[in-house]
N, C-alpha and C. Protein backbone atom coordinates (compact mmCIF):
# COMPACT_ATOMS: atom_id res chain seq x y z
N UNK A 1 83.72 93.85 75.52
CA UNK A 1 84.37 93.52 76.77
C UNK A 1 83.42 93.81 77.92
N UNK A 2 83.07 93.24 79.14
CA UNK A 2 82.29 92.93 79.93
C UNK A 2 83.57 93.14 81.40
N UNK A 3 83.26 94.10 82.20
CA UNK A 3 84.72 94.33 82.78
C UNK A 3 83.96 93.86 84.29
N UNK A 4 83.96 92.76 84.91
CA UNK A 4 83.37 92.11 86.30
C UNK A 4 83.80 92.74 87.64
N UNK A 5 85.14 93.25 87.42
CA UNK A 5 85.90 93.53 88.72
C UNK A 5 86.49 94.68 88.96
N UNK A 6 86.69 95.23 90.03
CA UNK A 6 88.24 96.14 89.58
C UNK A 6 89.56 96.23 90.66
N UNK A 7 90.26 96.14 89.99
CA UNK A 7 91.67 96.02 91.39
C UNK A 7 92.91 96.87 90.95
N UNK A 8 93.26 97.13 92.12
CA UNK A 8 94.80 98.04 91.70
C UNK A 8 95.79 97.27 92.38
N UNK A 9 97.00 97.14 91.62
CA UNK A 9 97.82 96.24 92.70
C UNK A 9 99.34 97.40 92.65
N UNK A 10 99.36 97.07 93.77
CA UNK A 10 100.63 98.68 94.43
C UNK A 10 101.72 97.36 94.82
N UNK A 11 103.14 97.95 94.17
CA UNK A 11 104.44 97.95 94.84
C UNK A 11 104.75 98.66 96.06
N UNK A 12 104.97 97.94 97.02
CA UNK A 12 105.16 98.51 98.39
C UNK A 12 106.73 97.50 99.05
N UNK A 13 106.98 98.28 99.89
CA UNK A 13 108.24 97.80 101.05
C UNK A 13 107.56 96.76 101.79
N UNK A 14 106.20 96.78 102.53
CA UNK A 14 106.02 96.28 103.38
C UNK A 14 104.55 96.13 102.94
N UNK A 15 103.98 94.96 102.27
CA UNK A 15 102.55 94.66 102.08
C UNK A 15 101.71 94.56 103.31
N UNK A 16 102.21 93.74 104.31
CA UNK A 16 101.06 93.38 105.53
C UNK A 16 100.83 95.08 106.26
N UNK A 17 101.54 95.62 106.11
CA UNK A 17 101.33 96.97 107.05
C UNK A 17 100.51 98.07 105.98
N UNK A 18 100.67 97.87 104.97
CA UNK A 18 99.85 98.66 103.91
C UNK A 18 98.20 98.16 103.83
N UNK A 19 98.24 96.57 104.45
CA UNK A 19 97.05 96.01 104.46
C UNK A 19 96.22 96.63 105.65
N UNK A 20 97.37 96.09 106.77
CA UNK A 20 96.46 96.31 107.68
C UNK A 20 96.28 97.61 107.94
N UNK A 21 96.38 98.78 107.55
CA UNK A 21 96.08 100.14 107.50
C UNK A 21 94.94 100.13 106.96
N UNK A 22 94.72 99.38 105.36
CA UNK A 22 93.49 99.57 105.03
C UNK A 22 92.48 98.18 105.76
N UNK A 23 92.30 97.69 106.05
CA UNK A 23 91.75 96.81 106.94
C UNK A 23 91.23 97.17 108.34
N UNK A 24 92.21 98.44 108.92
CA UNK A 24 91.40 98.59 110.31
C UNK A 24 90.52 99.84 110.11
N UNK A 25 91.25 100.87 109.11
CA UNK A 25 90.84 102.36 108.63
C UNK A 25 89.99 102.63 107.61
N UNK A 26 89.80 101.66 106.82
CA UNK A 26 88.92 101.23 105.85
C UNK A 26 87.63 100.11 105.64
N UNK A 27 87.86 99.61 106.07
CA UNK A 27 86.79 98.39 106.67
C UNK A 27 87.25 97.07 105.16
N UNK A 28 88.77 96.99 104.77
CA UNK A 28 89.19 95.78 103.93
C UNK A 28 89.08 94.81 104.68
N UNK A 29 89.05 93.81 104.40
CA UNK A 29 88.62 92.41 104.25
C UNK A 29 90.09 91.67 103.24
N UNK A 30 90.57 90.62 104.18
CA UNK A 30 91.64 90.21 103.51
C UNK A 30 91.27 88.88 102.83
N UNK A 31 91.48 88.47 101.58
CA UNK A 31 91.20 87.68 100.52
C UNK A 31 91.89 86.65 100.97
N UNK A 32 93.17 86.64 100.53
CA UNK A 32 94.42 85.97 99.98
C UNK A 32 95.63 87.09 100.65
N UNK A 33 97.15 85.65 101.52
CA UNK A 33 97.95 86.50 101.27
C UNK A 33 98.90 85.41 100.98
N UNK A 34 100.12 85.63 101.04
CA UNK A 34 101.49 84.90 100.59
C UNK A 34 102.48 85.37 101.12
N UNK A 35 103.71 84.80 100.87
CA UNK A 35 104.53 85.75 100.99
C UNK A 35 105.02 87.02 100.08
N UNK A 36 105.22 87.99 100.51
CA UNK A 36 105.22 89.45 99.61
C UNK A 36 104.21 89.33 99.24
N UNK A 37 102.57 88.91 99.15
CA UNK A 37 101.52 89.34 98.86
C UNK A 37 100.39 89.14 100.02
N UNK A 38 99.38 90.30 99.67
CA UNK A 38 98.37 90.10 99.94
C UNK A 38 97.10 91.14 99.32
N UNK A 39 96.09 90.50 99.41
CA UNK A 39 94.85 91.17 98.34
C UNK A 39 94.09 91.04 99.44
N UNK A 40 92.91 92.31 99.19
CA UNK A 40 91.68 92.89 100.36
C UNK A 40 91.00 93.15 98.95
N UNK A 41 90.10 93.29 99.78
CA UNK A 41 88.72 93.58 98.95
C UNK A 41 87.57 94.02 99.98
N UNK A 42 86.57 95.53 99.14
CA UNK A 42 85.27 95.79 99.80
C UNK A 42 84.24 95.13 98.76
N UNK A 43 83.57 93.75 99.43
CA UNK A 43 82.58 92.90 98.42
C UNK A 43 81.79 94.22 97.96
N UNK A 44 81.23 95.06 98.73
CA UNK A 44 79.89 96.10 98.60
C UNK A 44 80.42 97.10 97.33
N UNK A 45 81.96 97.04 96.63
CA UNK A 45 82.36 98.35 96.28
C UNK A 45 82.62 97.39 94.59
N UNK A 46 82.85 96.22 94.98
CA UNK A 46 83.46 94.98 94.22
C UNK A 46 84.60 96.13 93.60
N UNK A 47 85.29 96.38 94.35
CA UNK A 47 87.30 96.40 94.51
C UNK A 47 87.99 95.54 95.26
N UNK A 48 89.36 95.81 94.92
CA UNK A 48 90.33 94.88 95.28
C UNK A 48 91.29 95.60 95.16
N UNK A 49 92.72 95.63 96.41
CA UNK A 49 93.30 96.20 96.33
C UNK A 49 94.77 95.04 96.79
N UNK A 50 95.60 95.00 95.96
CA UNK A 50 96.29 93.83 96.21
C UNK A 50 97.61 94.97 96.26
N UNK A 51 98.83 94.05 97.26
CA UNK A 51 100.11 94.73 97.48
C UNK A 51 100.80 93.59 97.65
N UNK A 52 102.17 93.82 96.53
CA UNK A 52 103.52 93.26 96.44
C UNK A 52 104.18 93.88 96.45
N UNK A 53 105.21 93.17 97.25
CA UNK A 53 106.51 93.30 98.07
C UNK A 53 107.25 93.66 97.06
N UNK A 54 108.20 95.00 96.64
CA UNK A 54 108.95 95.44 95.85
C UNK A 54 110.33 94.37 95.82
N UNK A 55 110.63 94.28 94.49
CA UNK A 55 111.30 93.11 93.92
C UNK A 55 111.10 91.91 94.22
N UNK A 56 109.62 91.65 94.24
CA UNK A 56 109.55 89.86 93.98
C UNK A 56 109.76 89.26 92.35
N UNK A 57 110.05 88.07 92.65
CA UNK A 57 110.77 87.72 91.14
C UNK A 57 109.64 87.38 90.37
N UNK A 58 108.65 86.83 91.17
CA UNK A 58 107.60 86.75 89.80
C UNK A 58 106.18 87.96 89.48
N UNK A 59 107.33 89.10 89.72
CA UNK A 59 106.07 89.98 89.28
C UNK A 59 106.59 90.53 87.56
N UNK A 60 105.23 90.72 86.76
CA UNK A 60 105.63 91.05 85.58
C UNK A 60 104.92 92.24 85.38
N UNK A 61 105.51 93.34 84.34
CA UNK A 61 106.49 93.34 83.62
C UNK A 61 107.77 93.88 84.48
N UNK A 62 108.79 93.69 84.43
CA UNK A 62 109.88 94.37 85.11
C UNK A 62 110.18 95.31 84.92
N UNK A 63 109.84 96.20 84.12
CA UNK A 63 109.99 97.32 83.74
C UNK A 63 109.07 98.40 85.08
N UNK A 64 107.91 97.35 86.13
CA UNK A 64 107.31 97.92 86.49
C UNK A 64 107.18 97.45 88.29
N UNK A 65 108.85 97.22 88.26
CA UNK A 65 108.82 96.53 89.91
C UNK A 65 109.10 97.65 90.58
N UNK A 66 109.16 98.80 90.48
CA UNK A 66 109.74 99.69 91.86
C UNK A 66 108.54 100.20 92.69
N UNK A 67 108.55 101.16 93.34
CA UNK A 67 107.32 101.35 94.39
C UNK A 67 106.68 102.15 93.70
N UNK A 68 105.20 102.21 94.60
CA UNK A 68 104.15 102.54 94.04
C UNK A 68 104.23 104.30 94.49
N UNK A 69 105.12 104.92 93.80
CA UNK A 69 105.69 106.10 93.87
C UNK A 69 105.08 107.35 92.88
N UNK A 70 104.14 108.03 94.11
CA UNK A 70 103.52 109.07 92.58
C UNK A 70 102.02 108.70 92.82
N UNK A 71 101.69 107.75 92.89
CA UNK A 71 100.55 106.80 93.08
C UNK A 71 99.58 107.78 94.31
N UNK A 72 98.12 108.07 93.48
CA UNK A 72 97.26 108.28 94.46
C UNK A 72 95.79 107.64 94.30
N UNK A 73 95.32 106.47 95.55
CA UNK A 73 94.28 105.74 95.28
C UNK A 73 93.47 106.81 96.38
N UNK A 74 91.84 106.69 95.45
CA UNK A 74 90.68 107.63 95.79
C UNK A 74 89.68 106.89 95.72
N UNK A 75 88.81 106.99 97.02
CA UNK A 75 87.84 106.26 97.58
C UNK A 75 86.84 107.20 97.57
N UNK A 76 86.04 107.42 96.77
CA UNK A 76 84.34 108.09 96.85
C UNK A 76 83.82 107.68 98.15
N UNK A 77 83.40 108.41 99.21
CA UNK A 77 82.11 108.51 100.48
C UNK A 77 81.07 108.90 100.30
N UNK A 78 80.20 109.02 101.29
CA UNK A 78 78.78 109.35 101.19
C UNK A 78 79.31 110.90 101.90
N UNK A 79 79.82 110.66 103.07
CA UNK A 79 79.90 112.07 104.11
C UNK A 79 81.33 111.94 104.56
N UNK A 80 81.67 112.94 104.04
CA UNK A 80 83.52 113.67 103.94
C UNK A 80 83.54 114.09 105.64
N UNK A 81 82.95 114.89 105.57
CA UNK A 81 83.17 115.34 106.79
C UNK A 81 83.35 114.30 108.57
N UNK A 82 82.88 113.14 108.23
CA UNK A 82 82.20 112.34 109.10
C UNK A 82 83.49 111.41 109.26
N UNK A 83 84.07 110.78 107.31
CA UNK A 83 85.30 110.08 107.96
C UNK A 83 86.32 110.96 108.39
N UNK A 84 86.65 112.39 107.80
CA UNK A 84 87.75 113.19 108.49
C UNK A 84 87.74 112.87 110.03
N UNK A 85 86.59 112.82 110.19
CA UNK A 85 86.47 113.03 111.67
C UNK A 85 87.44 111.85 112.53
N UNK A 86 86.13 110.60 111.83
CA UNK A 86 86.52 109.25 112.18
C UNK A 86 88.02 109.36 112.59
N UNK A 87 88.81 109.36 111.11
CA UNK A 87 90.43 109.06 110.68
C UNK A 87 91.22 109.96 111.65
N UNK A 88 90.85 111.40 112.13
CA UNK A 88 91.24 111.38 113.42
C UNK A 88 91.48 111.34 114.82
N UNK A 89 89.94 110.87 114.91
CA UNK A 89 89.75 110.24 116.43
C UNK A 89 90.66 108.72 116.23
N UNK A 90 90.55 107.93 115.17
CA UNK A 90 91.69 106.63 115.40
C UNK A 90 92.95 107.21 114.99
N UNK A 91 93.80 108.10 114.94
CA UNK A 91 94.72 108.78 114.94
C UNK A 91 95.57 108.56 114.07
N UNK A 92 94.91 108.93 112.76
CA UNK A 92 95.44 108.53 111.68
C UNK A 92 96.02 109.86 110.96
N UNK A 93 97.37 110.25 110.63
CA UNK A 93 97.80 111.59 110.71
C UNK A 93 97.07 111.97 109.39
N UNK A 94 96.57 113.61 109.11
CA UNK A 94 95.84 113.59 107.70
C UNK A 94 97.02 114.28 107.42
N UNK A 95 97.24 113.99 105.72
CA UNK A 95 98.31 114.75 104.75
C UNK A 95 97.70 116.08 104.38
N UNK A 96 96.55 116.11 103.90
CA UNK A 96 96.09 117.16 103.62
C UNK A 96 94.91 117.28 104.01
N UNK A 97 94.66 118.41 104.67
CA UNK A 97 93.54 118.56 105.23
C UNK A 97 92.23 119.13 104.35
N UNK A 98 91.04 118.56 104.71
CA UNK A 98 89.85 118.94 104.20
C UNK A 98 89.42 119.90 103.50
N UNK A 99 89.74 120.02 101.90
CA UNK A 99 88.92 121.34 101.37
C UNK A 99 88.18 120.82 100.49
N UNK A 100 87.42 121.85 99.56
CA UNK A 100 86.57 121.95 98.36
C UNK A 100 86.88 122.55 97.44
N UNK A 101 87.35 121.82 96.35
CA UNK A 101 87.23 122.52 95.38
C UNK A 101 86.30 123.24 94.38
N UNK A 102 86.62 124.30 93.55
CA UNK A 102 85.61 125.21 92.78
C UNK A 102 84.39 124.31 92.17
N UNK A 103 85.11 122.94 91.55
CA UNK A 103 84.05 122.33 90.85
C UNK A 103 83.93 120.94 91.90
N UNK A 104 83.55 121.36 92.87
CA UNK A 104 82.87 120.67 93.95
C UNK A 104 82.93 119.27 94.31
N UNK A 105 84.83 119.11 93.99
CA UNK A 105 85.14 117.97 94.77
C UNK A 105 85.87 118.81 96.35
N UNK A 106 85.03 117.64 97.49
CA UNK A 106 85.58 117.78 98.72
C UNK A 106 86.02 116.64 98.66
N UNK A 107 87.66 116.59 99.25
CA UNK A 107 88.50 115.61 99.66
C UNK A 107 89.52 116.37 101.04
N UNK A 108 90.03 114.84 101.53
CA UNK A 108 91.10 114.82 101.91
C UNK A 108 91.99 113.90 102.11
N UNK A 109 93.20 113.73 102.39
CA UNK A 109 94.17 113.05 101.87
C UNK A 109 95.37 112.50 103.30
N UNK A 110 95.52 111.07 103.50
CA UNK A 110 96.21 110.06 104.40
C UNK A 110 97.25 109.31 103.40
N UNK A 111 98.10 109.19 104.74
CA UNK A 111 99.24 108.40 103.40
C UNK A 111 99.66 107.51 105.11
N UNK A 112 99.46 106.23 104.12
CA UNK A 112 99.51 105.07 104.23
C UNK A 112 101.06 104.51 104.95
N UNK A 113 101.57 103.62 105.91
CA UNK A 113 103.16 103.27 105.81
C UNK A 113 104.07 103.23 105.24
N UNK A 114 103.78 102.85 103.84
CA UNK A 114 104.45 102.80 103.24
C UNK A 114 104.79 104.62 101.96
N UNK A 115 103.43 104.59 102.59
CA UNK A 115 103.62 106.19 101.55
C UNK A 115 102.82 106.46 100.74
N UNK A 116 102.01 105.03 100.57
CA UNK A 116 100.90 105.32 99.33
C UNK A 116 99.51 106.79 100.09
N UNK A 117 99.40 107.09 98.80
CA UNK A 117 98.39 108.43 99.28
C UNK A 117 97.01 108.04 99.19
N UNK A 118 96.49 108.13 100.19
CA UNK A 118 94.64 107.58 99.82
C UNK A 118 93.77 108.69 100.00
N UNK A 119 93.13 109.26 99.23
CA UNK A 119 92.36 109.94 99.35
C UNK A 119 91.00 109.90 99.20
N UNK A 120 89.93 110.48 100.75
CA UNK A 120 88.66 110.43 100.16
C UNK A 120 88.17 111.95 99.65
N UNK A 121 87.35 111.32 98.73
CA UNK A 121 86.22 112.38 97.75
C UNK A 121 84.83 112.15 98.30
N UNK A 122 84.13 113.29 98.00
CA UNK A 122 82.70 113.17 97.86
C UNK A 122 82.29 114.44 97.02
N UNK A 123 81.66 114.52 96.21
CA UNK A 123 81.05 115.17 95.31
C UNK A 123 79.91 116.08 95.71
N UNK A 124 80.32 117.49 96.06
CA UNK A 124 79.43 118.28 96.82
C UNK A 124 78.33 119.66 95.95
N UNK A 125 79.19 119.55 94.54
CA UNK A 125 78.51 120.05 93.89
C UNK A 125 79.08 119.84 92.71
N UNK A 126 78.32 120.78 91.49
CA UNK A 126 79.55 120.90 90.12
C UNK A 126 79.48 122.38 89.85
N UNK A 127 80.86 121.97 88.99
CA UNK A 127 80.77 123.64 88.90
C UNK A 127 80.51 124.78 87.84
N UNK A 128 80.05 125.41 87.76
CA UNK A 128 79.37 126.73 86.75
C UNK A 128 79.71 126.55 85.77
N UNK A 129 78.79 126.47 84.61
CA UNK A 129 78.62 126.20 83.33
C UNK A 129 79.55 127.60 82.90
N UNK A 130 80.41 127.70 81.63
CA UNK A 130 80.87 128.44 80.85
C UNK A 130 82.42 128.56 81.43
């Protein structure tokens, strides 16, 4: 298998406002939309992040129409410190604020209109053998 792409597609209340969150705060790029859909993509990251409108009829499997509840999408940076900054000079409320963990992930964590949780990482060290 030869895997070309990668995309996550989230159940949401409100797709265009989940977009345009990541579109002005993220630097997405909108593909394709529809009604109850729309797909973004970073060409440079080759992701795709597509959102449908909770209970559209032609989404399959049904077992898997409710919201994207629980759900946390994580975006690797170069410099953590730099978008914290960014995300709150455009006044984007942070959920959790900036730490490091032991084995040297720094993140922090924004949640989206609808609720989805986005978090960035950057990899600041690893941690102690044994």
């Amino acid at each position: 298998m030869q895997i070309t792409a990668y995309a996550i597609s989230l159940n949401v209340a409100d797709p265009v406002v989940s977009a345009e969150f990541l579109k002005r705060h993220y630097g997405f790029s909108e593909d394709m939309s529809a009604d109850g859909f729309v797909s973004l993509s970073r060409p440079e990251a080759d992701f795709h992040v597509i959102y449908l409108r909770i209970g559209l009829s032609t989404f399959k499997p049904e077992s898997a129409k409710g919201a994207a509840d629980g759900l946390l999408v994580a975006f690797v940076v170069e410099d953590i410190d730099a978008e914290y900054e960014r995300l709150q000079r455009e006044g984007v409320a942070i959920t959790t604020p900036i730490e490091t963990e032991e084995w040297g992930e720094r993140y922090f964590q924004v949640t989206d209109p609808n609720g989805v949780v986005i978090q960035l990482v950057q990899w600041v060290g690893q941690p102690a053998a044994g």
